[in-house]
Protein backbone atom coordinates (compact mmCIF):
# COMPACT_ATOMS: atom_id res chain seq x y z
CA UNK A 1 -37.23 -10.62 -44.76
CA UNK A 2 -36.81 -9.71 -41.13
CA UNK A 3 -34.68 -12.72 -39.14
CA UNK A 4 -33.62 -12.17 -35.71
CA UNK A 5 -30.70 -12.85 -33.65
CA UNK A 6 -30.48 -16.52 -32.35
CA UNK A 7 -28.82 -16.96 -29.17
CA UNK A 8 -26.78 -19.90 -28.83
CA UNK A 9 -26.02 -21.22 -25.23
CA UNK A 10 -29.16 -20.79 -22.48
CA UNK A 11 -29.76 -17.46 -20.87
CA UNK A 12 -28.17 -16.49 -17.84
CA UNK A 13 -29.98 -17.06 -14.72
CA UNK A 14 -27.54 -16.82 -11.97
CA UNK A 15 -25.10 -19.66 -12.64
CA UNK A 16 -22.94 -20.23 -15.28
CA UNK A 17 -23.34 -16.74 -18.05
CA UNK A 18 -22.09 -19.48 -20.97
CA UNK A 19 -22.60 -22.68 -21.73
CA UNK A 20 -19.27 -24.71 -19.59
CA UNK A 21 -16.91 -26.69 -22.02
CA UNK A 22 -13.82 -28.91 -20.55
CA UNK A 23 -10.62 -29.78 -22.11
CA UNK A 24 -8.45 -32.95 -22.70
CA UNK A 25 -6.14 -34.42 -20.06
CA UNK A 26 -3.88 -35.18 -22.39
CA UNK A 27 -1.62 -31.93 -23.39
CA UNK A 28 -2.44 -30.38 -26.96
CA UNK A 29 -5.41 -32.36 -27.61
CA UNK A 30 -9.35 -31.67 -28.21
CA UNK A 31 -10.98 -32.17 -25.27
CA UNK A 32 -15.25 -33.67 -25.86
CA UNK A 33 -17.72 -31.65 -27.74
CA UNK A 34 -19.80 -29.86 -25.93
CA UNK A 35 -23.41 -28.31 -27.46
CA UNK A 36 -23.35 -25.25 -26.97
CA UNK A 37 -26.77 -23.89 -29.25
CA UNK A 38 -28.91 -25.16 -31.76
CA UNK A 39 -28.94 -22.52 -35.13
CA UNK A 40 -32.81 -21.11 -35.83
CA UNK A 41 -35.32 -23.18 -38.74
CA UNK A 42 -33.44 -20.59 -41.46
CA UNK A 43 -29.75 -20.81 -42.61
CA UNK A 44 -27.40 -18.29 -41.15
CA UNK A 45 -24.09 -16.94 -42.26
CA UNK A 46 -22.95 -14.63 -39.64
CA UNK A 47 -21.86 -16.28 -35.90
CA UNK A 48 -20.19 -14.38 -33.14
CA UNK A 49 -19.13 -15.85 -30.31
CA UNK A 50 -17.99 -14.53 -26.56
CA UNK A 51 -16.45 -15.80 -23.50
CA UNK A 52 -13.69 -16.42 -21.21
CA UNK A 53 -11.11 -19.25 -19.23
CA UNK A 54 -13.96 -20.84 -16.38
CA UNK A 55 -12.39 -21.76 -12.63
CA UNK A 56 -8.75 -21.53 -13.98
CA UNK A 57 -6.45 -19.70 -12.64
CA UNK A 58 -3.39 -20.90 -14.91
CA UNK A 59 -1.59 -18.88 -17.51
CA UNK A 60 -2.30 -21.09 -19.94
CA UNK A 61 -3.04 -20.43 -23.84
CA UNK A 62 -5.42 -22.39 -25.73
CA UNK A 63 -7.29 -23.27 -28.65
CA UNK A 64 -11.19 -23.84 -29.33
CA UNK A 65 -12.87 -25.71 -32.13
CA UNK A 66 -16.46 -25.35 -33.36
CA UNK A 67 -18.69 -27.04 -35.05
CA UNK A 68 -22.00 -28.04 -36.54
CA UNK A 69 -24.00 -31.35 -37.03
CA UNK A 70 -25.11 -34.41 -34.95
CA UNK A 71 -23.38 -35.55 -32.11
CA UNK A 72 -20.52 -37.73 -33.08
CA UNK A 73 -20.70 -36.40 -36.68
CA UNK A 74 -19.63 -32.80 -35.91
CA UNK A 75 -18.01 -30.93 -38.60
CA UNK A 76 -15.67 -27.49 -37.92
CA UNK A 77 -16.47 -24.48 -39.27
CA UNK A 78 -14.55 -22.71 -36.58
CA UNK A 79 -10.65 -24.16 -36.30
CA UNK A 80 -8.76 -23.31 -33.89
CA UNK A 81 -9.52 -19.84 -32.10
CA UNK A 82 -6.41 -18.73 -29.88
CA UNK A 83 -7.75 -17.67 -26.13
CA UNK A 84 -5.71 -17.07 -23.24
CA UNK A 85 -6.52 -18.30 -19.46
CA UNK A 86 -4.81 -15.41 -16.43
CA UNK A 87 -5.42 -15.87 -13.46
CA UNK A 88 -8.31 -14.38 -11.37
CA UNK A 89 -10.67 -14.39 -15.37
CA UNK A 90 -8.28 -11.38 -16.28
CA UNK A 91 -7.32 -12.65 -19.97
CA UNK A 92 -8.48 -10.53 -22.76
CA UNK A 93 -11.89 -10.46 -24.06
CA UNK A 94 -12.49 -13.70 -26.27
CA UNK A 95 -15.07 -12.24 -29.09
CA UNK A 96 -15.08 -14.43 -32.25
CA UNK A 97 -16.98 -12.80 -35.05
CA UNK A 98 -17.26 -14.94 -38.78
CA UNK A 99 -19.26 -14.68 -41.64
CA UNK A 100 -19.80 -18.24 -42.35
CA UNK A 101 -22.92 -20.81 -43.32
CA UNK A 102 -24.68 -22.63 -40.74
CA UNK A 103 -27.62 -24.62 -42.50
CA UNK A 104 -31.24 -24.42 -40.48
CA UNK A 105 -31.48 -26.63 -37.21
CA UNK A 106 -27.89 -27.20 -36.84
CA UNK A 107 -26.58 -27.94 -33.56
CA UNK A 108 -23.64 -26.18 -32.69
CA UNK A 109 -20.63 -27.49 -30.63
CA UNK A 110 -17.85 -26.46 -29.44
CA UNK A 111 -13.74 -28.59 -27.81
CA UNK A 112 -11.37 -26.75 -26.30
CA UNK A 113 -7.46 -27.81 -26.00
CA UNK A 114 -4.43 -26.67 -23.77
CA UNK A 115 -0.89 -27.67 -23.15
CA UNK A 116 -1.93 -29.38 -20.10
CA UNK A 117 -2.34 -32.75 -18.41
CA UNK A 118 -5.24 -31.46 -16.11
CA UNK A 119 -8.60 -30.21 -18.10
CA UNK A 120 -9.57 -26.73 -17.96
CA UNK A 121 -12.83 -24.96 -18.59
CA UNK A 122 -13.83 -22.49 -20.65
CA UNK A 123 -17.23 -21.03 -20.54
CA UNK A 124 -18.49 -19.69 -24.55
CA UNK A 125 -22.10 -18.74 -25.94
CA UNK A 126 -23.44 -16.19 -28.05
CA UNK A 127 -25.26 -15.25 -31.77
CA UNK A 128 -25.87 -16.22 -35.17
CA UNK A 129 -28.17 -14.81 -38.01
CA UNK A 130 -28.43 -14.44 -41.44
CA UNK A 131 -27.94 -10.88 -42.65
CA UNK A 132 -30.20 -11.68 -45.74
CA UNK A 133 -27.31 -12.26 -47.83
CA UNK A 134 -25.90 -15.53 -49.39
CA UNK A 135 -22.51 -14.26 -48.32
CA UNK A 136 -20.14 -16.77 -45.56
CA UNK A 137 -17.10 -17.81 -45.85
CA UNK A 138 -14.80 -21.33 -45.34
CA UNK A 139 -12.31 -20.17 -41.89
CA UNK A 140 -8.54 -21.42 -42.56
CA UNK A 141 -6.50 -21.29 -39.17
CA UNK A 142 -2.39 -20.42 -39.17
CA UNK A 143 -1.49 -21.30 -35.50
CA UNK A 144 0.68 -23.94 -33.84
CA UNK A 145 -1.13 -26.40 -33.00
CA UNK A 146 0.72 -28.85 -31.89
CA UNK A 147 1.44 -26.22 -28.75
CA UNK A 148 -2.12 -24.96 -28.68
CA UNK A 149 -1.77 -21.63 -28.82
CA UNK A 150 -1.06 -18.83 -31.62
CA UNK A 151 2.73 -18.58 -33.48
CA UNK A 152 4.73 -17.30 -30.12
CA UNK A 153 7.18 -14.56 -30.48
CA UNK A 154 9.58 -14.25 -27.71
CA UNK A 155 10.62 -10.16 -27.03
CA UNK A 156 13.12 -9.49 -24.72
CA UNK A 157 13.58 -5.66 -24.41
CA UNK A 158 11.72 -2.91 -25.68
CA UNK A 159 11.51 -2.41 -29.45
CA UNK A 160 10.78 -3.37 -32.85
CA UNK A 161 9.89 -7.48 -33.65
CA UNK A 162 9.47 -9.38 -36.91
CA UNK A 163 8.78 -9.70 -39.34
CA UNK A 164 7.37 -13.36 -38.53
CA UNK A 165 6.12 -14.98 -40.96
CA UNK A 166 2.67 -16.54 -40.50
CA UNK A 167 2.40 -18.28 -43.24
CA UNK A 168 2.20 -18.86 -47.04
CA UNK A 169 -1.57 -19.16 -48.02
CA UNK A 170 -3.10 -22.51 -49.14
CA UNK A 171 -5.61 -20.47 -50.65
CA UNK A 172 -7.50 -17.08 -52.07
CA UNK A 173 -8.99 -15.35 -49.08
CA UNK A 174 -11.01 -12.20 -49.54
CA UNK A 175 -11.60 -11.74 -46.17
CA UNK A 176 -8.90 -12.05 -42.58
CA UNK A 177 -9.16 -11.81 -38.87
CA UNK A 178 -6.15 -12.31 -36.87
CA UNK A 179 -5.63 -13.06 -32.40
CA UNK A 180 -2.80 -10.97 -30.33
CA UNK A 181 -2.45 -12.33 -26.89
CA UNK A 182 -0.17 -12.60 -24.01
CA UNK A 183 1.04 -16.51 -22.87
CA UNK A 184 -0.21 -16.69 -19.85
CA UNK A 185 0.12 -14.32 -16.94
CA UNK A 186 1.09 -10.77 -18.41
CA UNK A 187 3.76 -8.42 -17.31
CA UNK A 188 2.89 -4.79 -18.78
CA UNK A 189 3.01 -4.90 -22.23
CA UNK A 190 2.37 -3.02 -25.20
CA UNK A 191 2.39 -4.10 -28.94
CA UNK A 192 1.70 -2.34 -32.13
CA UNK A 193 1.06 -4.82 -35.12
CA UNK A 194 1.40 -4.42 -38.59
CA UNK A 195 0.19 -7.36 -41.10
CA UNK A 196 2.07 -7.54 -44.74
CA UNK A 197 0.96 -9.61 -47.48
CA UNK A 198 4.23 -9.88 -49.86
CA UNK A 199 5.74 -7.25 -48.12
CA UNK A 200 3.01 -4.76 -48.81
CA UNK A 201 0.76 -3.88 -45.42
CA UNK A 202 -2.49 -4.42 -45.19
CA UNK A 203 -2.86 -3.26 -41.53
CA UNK A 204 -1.08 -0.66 -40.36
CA UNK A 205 0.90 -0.01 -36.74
CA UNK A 206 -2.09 -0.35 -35.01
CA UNK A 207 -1.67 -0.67 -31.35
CA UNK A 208 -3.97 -3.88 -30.83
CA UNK A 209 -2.25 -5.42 -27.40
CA UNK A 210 -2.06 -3.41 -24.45
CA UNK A 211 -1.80 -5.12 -20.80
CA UNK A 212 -1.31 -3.70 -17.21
CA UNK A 213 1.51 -6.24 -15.27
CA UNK A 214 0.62 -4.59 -12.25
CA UNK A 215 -2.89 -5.98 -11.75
CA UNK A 216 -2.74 -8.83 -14.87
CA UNK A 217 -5.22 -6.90 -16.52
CA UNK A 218 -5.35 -6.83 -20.55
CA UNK A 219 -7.25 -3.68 -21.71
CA UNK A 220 -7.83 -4.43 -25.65
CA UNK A 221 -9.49 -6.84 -27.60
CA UNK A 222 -8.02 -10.59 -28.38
CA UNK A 223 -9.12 -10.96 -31.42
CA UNK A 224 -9.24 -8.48 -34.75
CA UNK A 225 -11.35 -8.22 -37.64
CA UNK A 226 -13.04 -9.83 -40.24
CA UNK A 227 -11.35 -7.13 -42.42
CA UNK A 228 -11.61 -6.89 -46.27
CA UNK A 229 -9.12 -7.91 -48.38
CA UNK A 230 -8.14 -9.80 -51.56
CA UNK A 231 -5.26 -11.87 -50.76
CA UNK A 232 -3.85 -14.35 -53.65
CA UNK A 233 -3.27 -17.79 -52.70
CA UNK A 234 0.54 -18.69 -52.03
CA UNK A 235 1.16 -15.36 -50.67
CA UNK A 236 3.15 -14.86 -48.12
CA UNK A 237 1.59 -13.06 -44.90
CA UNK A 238 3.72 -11.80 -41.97
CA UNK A 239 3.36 -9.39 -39.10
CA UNK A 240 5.80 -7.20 -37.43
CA UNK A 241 5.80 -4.39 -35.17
CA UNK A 242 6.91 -2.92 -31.86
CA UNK A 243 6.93 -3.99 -28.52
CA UNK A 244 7.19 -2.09 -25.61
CA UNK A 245 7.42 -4.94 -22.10
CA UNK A 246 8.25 -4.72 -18.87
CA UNK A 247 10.27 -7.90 -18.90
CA UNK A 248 11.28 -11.13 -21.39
CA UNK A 249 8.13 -12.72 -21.73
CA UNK A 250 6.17 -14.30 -25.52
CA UNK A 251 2.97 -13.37 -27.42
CA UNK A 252 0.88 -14.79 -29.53
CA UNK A 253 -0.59 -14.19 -32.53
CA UNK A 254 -2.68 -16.27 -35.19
CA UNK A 255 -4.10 -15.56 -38.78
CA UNK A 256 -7.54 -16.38 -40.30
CA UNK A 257 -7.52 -16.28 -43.64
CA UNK A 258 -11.70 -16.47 -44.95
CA UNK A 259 -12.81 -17.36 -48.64
């Protein structure tokens, strides 16, 4: 049967495009939930999500939860997507895209957290559906939290980086999306990334991080994927790759392993 797109967060009408959602004053921490949608009177399993750093002109990463259920009861289905805030709204293009199971009439939330004593906005919205399957997935998150942002890697000259390893999965995924971003305000840079489970690659030397230091402009996607893949639990996943920068500076990156 025939079920349309649900938009999540109001249509734009000359303010704000996305719904507004404000962080903690206290550094690394969730800041409120904000609602950002309510899900259609059918289940869904697909959700993709948009948006971008709101009045902030920090170089700042950061992390955003969301969630589902009734206000004080929300529960995540969404841990921990990496974003980064430039200055002037010139961070990469945050677009979140998971299959994963949103019952009928569920509101939808989302927190947002920096390393920061003064809260930040971020401004999110945009789709779920059901794509007439029973397929969706549970999202595990490998980042560092306790810095809000992705696993840094530091490069100082031009050249090859890694491996680093990301992590050694709690469980069987058959699905993974991973984030590449800059911390903070970019000098030019240039990154190729290849992703290895137990040594063997399951994503080549893609370039997937390009940015332009002379204007702070990133010109590819933040985030990756989902991709298909069967990936034992315990393995252990790492990236590596090469880096051309204009100057010592630290990316991000952060794994999402889906089941």
């Amino acid at each position: 049967m025939f079920q349309p797109l649900t938009l999540l967060a109001p249509a734009y009408s000359g303010s704000n495009e996305y719904t507004v959602i404000s962080g903690s004053t206290t550094a690394n921490a969730f800041g409120a939930w904000t609602q950002i949608g309510t899900s259609p009177p059918y289940k869904c399993n697909r959700i993709w999500l948009t948006g971008r750093p709101w009045g902030s002109n920090t170089g700042l990463p950061g992390l955003i939860n969301v969630g589902i259920g009734p206000s004080g009861s929300q529960s995540i289905i969404l841990p921990n997507l990496v974003f980064d805030s430039i200055a002037n709204y010139q961070g990469p293009p945050a677009s979140w895209r998971f299959p994963t199971k949103i019952p009928a009439n569920s509101d939808v939330w989302a927190q947002m957290a920096q390393n920061s004593t003064t809260s930040y906005n971020f401004e999110i919205g945009g789709l779920c559906w059901n794509d007439n399957t029973d397929d969706g997935g549970i999202i595990t998150s490998y980042v560092d939290s306790s810095t809000s942002s992705g696993i840094q890697v530091a490069v100082s000259a031009s050249g090859s980086w890694g491996p680093v390893t990301i992590t050694s999965s709690s469980g069987q995924f058959k699905r993974y999306a991973f984030s590449i971003t800059q911390v903070g305000d970019p000098v030019y840079m240039s990154v190729s990334s290849e992703i290895l489970v137990n040594g063997i690659s399951i994503f080549p030397a893609l370039v997937t991080f390009i940015s332009n230091g002379g204007s702070a402009v990133c010109t590819t996607p933040g985030q990756w994927g989902p991709f298909e893949c069967d990936i034992p639990a315990g393995s252990t996943i790492t990236m590596q790759g090469y880096a051309a920068v204009g100057g010592a500076l630290s990316f991000q990156i952060a794994f999402y392993g889906i089941s």
